[in-house]
PDB file of N, CA and C in Angstrom:
ATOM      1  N   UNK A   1      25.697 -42.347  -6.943  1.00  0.00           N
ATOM      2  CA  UNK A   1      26.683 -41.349  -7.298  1.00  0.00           C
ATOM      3  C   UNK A   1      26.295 -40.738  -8.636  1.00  0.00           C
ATOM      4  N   UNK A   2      26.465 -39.255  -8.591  1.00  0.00           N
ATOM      5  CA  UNK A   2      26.064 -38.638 -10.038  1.00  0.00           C
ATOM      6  C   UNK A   2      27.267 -38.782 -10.583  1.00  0.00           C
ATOM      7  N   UNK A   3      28.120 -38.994 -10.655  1.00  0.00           N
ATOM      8  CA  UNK A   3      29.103 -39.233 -11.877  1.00  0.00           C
ATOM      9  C   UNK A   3      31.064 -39.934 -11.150  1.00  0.00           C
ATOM     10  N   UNK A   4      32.004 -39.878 -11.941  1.00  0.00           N
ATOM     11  CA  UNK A   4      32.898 -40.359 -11.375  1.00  0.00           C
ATOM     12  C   UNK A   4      33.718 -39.403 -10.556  1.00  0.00           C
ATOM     13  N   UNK A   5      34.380 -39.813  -9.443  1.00  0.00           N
ATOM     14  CA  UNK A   5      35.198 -39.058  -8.458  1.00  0.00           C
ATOM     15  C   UNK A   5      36.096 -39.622  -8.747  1.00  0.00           C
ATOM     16  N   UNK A   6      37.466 -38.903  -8.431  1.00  0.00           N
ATOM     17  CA  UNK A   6      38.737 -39.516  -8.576  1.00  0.00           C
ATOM     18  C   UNK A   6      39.090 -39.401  -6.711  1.00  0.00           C
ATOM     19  N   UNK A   7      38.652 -40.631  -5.943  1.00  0.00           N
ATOM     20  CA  UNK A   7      39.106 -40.824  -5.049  1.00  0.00           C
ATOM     21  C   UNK A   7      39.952 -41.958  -5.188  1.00  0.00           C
ATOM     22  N   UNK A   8      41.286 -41.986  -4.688  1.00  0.00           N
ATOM     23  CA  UNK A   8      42.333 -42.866  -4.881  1.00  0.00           C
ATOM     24  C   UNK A   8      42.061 -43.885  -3.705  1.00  0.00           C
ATOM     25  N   UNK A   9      42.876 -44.562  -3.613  1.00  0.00           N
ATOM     26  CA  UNK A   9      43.169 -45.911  -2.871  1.00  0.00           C
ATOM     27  C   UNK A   9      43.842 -45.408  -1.604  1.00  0.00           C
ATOM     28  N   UNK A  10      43.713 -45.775  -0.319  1.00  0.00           N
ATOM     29  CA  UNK A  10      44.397 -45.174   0.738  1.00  0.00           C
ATOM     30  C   UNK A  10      43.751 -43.256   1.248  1.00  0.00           C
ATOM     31  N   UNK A  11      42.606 -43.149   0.402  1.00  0.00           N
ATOM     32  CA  UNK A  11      42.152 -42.135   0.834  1.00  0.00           C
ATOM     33  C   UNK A  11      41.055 -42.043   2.568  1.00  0.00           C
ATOM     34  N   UNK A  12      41.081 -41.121   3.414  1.00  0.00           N
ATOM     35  CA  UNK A  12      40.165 -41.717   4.543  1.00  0.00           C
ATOM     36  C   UNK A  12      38.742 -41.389   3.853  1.00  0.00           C
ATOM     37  N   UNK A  13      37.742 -42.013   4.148  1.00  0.00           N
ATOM     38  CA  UNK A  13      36.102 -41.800   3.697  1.00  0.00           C
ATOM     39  C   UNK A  13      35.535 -41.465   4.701  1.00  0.00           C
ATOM     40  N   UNK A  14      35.090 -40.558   5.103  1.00  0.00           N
ATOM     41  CA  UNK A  14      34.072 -40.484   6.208  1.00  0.00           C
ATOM     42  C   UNK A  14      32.496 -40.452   5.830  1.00  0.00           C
ATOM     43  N   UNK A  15      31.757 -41.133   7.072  1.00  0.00           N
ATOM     44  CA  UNK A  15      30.518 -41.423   7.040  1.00  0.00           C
ATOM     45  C   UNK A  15      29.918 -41.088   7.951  1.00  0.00           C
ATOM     46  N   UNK A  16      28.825 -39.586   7.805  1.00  0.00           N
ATOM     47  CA  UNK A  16      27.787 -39.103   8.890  1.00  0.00           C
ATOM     48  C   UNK A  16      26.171 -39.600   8.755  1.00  0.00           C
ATOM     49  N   UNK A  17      25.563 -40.214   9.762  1.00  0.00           N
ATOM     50  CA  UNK A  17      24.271 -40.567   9.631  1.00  0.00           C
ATOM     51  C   UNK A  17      23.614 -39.499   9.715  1.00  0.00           C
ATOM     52  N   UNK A  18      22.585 -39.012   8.320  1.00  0.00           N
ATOM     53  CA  UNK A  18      21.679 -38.738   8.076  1.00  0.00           C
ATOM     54  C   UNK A  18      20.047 -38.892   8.898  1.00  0.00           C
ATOM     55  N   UNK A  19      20.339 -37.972  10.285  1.00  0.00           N
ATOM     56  CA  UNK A  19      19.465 -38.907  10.933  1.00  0.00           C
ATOM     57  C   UNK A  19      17.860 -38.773  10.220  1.00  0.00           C
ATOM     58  N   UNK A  20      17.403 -37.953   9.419  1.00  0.00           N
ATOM     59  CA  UNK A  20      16.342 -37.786   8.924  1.00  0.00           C
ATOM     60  C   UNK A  20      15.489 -38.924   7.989  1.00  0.00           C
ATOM     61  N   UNK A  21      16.698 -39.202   7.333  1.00  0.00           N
ATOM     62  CA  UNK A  21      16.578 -40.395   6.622  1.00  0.00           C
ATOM     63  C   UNK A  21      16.743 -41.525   6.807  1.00  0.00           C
ATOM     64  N   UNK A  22      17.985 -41.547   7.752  1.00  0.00           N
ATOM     65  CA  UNK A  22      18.196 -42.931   8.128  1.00  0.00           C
ATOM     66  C   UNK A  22      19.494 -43.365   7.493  1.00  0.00           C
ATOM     67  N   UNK A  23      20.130 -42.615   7.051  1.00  0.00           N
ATOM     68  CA  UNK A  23      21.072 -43.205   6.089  1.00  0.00           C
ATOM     69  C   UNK A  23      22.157 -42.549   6.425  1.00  0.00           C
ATOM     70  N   UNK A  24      23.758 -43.267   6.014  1.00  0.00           N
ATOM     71  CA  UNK A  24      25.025 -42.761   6.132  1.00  0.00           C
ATOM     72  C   UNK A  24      25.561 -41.911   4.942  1.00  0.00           C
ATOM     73  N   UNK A  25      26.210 -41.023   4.777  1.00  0.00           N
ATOM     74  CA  UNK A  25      26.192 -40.714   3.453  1.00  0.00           C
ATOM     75  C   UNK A  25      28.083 -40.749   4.053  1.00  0.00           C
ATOM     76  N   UNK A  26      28.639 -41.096   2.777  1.00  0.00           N
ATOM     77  CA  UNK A  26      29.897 -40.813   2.606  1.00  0.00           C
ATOM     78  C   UNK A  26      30.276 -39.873   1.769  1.00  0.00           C
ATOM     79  N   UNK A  27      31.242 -39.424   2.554  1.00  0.00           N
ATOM     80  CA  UNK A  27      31.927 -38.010   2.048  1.00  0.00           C
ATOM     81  C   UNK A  27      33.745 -38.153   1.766  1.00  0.00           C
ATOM     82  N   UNK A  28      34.404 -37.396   0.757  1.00  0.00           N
ATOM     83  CA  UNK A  28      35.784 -37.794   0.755  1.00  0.00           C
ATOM     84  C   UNK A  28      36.481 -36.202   0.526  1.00  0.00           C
ATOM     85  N   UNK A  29      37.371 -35.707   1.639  1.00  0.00           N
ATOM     86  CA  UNK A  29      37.704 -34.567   1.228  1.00  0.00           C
ATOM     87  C   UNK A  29      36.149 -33.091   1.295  1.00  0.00           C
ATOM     88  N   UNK A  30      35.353 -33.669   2.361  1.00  0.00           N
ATOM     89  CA  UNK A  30      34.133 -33.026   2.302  1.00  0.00           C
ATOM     90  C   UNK A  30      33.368 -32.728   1.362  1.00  0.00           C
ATOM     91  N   UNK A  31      33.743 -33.377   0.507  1.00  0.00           N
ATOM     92  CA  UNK A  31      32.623 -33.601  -0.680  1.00  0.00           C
ATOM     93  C   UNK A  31      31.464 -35.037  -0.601  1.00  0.00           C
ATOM     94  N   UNK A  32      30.620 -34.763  -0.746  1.00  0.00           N
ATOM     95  CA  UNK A  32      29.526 -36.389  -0.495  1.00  0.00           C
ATOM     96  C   UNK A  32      29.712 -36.445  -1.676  1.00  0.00           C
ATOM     97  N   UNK A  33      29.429 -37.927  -1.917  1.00  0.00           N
ATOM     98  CA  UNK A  33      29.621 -38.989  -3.428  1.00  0.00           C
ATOM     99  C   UNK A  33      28.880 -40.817  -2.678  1.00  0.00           C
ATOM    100  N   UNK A  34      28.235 -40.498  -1.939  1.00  0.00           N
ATOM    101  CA  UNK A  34      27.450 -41.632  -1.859  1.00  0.00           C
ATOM    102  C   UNK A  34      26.600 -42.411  -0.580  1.00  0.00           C
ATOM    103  N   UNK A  35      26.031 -43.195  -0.463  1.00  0.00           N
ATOM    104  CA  UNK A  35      25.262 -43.235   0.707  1.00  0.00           C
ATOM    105  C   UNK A  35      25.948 -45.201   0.929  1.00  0.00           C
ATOM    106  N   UNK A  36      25.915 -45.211   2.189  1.00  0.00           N
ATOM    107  CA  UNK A  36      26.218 -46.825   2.997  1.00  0.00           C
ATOM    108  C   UNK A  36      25.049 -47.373   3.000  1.00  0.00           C
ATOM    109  N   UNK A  37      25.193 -48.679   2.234  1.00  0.00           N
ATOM    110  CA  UNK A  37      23.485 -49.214   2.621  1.00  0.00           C
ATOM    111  C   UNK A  37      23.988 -50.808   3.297  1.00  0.00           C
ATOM    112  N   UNK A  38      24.869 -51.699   2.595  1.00  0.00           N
ATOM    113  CA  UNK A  38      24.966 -52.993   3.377  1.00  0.00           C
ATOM    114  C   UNK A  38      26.258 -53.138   3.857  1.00  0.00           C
ATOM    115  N   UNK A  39      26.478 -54.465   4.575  1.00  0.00           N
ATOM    116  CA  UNK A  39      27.618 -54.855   5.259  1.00  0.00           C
ATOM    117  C   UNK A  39      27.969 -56.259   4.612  1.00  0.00           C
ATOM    118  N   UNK A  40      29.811 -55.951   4.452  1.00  0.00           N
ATOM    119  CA  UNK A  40      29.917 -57.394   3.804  1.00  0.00           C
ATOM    120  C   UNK A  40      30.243 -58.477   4.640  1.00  0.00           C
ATOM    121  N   UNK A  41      30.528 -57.658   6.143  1.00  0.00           N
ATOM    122  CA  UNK A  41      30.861 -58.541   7.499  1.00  0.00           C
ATOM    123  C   UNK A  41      30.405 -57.995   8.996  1.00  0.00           C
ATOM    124  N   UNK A  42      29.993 -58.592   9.285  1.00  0.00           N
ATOM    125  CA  UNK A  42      29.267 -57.640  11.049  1.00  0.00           C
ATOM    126  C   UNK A  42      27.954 -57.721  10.636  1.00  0.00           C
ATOM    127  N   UNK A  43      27.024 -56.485  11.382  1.00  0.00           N
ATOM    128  CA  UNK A  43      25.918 -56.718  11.704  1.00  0.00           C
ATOM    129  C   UNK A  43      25.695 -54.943  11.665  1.00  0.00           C
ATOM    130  N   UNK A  44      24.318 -55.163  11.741  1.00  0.00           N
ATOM    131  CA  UNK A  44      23.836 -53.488  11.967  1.00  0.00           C
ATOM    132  C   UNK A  44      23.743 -52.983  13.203  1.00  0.00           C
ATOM    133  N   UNK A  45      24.093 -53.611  14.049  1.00  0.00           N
ATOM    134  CA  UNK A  45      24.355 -53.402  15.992  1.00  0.00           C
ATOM    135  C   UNK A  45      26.057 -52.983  15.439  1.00  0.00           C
ATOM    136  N   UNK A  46      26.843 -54.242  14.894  1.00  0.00           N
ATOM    137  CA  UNK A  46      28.123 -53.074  14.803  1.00  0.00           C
ATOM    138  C   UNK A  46      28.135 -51.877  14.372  1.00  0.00           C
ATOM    139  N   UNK A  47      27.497 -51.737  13.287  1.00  0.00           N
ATOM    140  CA  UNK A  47      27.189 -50.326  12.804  1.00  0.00           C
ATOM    141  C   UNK A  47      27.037 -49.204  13.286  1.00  0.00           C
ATOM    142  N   UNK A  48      25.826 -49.029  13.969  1.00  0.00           N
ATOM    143  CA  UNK A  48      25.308 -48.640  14.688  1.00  0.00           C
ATOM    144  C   UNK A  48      26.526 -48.061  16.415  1.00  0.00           C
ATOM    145  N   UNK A  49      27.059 -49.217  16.732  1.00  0.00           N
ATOM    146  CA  UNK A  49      28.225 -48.628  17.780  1.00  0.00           C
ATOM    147  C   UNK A  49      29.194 -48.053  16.959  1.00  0.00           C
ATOM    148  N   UNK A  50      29.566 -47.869  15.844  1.00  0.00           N
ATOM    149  CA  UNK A  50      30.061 -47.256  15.264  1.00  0.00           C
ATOM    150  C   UNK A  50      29.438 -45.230  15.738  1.00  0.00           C
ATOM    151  N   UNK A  51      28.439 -45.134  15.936  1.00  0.00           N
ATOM    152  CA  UNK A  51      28.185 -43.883  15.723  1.00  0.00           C
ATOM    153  C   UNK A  51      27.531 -42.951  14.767  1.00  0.00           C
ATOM    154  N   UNK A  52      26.951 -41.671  14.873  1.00  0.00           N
ATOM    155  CA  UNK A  52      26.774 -41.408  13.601  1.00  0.00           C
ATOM    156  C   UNK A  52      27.797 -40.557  12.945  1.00  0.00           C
ATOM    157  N   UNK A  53      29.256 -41.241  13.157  1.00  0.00           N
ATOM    158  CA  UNK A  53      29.828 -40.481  12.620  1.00  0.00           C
ATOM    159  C   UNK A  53      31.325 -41.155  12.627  1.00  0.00           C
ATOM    160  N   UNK A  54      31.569 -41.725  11.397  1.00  0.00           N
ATOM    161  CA  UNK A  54      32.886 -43.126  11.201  1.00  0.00           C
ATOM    162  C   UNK A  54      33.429 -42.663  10.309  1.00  0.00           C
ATOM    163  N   UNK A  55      35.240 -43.289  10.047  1.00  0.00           N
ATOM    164  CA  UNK A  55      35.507 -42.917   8.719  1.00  0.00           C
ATOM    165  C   UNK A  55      36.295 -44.173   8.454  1.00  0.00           C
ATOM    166  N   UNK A  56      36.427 -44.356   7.441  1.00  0.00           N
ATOM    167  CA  UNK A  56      37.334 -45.654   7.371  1.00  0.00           C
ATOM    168  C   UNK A  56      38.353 -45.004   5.868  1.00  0.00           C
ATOM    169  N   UNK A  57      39.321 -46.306   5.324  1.00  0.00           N
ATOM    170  CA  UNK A  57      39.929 -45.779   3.961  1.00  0.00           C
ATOM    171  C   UNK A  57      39.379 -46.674   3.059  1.00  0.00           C
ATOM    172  N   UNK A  58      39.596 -46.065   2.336  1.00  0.00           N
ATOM    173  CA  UNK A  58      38.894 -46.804   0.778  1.00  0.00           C
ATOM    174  C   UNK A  58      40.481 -47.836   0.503  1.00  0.00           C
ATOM    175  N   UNK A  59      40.143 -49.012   0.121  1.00  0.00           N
ATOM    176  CA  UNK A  59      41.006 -50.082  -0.104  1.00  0.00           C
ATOM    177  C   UNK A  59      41.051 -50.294  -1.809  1.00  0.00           C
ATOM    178  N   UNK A  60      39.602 -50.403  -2.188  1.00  0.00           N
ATOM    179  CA  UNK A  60      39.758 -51.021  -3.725  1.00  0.00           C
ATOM    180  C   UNK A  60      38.939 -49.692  -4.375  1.00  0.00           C
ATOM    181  N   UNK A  61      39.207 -49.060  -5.122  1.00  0.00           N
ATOM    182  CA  UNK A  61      38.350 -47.907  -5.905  1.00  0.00           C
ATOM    183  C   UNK A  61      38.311 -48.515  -7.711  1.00  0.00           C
ATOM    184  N   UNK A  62      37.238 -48.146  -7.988  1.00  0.00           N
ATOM    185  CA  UNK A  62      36.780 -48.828  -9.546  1.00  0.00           C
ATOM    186  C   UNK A  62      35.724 -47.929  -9.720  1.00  0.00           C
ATOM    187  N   UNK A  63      36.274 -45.775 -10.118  1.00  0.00           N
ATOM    188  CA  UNK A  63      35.626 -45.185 -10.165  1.00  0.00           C
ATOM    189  C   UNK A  63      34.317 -45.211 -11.420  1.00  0.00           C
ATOM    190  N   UNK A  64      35.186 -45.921 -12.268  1.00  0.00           N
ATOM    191  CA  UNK A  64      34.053 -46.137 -13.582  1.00  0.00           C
ATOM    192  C   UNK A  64      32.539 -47.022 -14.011  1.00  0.00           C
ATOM    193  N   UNK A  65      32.714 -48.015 -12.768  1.00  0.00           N
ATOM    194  CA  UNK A  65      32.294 -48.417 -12.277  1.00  0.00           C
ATOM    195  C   UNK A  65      31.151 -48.423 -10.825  1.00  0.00           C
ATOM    196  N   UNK A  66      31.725 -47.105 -10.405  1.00  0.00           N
ATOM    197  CA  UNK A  66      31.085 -46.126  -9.483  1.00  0.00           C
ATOM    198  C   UNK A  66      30.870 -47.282  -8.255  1.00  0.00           C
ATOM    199  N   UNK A  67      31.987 -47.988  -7.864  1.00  0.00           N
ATOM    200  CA  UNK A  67      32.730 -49.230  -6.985  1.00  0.00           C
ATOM    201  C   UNK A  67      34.306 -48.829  -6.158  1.00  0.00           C
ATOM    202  N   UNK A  68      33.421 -49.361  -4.621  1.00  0.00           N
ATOM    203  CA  UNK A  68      34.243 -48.769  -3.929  1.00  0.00           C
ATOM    204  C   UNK A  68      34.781 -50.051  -2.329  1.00  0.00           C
ATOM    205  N   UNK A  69      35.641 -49.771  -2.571  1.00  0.00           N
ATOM    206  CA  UNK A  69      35.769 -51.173  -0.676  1.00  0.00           C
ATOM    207  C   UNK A  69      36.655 -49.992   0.115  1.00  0.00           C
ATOM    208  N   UNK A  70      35.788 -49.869   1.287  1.00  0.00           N
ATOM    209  CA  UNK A  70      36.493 -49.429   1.883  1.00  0.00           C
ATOM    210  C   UNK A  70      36.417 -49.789   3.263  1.00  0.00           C
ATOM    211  N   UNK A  71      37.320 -49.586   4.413  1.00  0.00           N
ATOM    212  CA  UNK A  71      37.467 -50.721   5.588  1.00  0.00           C
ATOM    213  C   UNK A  71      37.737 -49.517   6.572  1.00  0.00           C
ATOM    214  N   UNK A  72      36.738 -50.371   7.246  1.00  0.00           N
ATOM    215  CA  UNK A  72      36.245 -49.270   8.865  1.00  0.00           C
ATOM    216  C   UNK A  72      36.694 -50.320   9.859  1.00  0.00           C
ATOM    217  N   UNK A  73      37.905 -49.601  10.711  1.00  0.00           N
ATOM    218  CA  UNK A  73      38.310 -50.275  11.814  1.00  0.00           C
ATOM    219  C   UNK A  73      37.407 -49.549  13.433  1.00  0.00           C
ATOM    220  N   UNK A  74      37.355 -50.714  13.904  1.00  0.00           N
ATOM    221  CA  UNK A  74      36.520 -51.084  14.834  1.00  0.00           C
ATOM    222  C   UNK A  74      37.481 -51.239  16.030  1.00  0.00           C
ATOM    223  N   UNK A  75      38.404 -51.377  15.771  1.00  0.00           N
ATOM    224  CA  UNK A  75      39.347 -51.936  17.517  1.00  0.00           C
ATOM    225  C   UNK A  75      38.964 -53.396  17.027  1.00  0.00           C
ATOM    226  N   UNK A  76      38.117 -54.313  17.297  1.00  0.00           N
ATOM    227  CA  UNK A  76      37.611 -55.523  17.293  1.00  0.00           C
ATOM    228  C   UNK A  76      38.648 -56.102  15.918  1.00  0.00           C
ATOM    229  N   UNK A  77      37.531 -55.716  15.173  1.00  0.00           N
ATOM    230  CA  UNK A  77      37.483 -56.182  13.880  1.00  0.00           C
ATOM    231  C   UNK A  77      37.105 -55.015  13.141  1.00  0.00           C
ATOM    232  N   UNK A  78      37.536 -55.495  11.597  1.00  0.00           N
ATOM    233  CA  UNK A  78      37.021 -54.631  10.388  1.00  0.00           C
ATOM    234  C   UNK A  78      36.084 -55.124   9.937  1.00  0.00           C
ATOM    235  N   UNK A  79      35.377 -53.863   9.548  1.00  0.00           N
ATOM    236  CA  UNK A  79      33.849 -54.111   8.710  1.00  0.00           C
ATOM    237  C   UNK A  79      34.054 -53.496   7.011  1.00  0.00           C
ATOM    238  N   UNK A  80      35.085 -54.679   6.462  1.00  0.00           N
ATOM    239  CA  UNK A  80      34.688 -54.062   5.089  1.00  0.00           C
ATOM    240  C   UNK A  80      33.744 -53.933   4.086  1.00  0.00           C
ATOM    241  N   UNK A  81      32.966 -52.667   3.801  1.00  0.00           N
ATOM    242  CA  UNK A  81      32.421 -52.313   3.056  1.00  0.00           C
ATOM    243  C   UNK A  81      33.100 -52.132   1.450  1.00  0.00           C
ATOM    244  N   UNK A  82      31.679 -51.965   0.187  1.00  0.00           N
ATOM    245  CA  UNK A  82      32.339 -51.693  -1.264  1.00  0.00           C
ATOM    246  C   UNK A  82      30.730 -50.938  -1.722  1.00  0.00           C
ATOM    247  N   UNK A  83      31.449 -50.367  -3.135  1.00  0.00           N
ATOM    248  CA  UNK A  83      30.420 -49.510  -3.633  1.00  0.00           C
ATOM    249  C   UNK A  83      29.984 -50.692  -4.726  1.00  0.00           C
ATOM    250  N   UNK A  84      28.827 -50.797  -4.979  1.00  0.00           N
ATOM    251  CA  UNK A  84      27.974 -51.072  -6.273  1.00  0.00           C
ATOM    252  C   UNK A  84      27.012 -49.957  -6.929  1.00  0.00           C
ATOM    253  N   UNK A  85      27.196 -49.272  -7.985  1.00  0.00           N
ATOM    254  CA  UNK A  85      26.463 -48.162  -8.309  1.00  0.00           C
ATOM    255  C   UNK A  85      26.369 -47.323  -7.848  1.00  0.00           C
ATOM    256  N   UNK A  86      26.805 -46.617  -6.980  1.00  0.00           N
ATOM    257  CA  UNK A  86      26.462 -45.085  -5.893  1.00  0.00           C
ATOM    258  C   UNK A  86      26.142 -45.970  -4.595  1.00  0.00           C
ATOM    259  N   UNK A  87      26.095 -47.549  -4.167  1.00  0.00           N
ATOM    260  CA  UNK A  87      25.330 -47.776  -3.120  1.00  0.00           C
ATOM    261  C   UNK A  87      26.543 -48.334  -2.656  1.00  0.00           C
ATOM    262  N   UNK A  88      26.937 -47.588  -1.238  1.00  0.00           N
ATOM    263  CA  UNK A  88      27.684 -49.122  -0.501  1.00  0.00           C
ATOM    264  C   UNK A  88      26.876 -50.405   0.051  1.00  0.00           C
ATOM    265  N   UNK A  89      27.744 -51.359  -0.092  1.00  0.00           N
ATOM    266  CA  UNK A  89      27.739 -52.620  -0.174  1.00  0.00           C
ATOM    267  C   UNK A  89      28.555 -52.732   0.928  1.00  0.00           C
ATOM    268  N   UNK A  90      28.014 -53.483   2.331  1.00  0.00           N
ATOM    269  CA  UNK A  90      28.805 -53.846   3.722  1.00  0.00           C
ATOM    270  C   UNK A  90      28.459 -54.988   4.427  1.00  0.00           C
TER     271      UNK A  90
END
């Protein structure tokens, strides 16, 4: 992330795969502010049935910190994700 967003708590996040790269980038309010890289529960097959194209809400925000949790429902189960530095953490 280049700098702080004021995305609140209870906001939805959406996430489109980048198919060029390989990567999800999250967007809030159609603005991008960061890319999905790990999982803090599931697998990259859940991921992946996810689509290239998920949104979940942000649960814990710690913009100064440029730290983010946010939780993608699945029907199943949730796959909560968080930001460390501009990177999600899943």
């Amino acid at each position: 992330m280049a700098g702080d967003y004021p995305i609140a708590r209870g906001k939805k996040i959406d996430f489109q795969l980048d198919t060029e790269k390989g990567i999800y980038i999250a967007s809030c309010g159609g603005k991008a502010f960061g890319v999905l890289k790990t999982l803090v529960s599931g697998t990259r097959g859940d991921l992946g049935r996810l689509g290239a194209n998920f949104s979940g809400i942000a649960v814990r925000v710690a913009p100064g910190r440029h730290d983010m949790e946010v939780k993608v429902f699945t029907g199943k189960k949730r796959l909560p994700a968080r930001w460390e530095n501009g990177i999600m953490v899943y």
